[in-house]
Protein backbone atom coordinates (compact mmCIF):
# COMPACT_ATOMS: atom_id res chain seq x y z
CA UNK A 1 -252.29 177.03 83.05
CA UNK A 2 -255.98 177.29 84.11
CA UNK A 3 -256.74 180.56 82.63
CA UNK A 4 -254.93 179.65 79.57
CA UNK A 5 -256.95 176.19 78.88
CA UNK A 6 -260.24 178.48 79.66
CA UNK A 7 -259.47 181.18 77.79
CA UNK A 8 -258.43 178.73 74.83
CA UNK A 9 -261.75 177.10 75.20
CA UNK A 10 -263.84 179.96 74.78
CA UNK A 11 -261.90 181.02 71.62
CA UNK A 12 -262.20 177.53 70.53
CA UNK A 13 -266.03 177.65 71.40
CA UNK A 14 -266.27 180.69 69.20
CA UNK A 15 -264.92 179.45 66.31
CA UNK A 16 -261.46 181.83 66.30
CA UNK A 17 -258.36 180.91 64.15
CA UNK A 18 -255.29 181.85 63.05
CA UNK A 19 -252.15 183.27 64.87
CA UNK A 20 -254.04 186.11 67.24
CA UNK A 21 -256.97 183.33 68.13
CA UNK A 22 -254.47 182.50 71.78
CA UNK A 23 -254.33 183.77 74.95
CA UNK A 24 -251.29 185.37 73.89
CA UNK A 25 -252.64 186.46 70.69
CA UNK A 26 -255.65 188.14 73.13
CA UNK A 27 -253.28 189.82 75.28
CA UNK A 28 -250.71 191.13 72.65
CA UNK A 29 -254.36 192.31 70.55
CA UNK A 30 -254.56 193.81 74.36
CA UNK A 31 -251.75 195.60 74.14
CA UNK A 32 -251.33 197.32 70.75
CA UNK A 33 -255.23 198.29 70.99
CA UNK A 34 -255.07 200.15 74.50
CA UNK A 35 -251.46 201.86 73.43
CA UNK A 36 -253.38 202.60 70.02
CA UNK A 37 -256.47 204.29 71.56
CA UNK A 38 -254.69 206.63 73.69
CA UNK A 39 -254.55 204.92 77.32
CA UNK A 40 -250.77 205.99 79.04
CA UNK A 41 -248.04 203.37 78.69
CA UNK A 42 -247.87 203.12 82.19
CA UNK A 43 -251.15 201.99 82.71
CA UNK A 44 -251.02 199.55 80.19
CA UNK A 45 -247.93 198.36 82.16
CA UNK A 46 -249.54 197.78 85.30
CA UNK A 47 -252.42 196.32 83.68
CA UNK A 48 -250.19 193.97 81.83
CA UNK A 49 -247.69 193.14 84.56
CA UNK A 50 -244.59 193.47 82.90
CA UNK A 51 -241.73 194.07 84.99
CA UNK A 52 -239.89 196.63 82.90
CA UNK A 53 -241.43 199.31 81.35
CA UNK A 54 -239.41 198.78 77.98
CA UNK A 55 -240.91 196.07 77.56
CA UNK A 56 -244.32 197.19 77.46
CA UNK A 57 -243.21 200.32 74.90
CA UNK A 58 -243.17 197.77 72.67
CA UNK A 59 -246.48 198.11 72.26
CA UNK A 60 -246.16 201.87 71.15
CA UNK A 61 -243.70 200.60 68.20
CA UNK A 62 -246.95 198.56 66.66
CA UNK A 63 -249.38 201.04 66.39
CA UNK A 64 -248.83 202.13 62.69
CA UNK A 65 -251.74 201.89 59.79
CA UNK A 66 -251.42 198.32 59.33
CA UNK A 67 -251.32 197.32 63.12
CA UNK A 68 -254.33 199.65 63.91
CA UNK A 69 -256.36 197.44 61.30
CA UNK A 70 -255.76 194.44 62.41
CA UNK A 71 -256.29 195.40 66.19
CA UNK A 72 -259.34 196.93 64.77
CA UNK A 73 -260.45 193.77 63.05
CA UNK A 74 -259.65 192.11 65.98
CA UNK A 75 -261.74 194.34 68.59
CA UNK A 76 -264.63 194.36 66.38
């Protein structure tokens, strides 16, 4: 709960809104933009934690045109 209230703060700080301005808006934007840009699922597994690896493939599902932009815009 820590890192969520201080990662909430500095997104607060810097003036982010809207759904993807959260922690879990971050790490989702996380997600789709490393899967996106090349980097192995597995990797982005580990680096994510997830138990199963399904669950990260996810990721690979939301990397068409529109999903690119707005982890684009979001990167920026």
């Amino acid at each position: 709960m820590t890192g969520w209230r201080a990662v909430n703060a500095v997104m607060a700080a810097a003036s982010l809104d809207g759904p993807q301005a959260s922690p879990k808006g971050l790490r989702h934007g996380f997600g789709v933009a490393t899967v996106s840009t090349g980097i192995p699922l597995n990797l982005v597994h580990k680096w994510l934690g997830h138990a199963q690896l399904t669950t990260t493939a996810i990721y690979a599902d939301a990397v068409g045109t529109k999903e690119k932009d707005i982890t684009r815009r979001m990167w920026a």
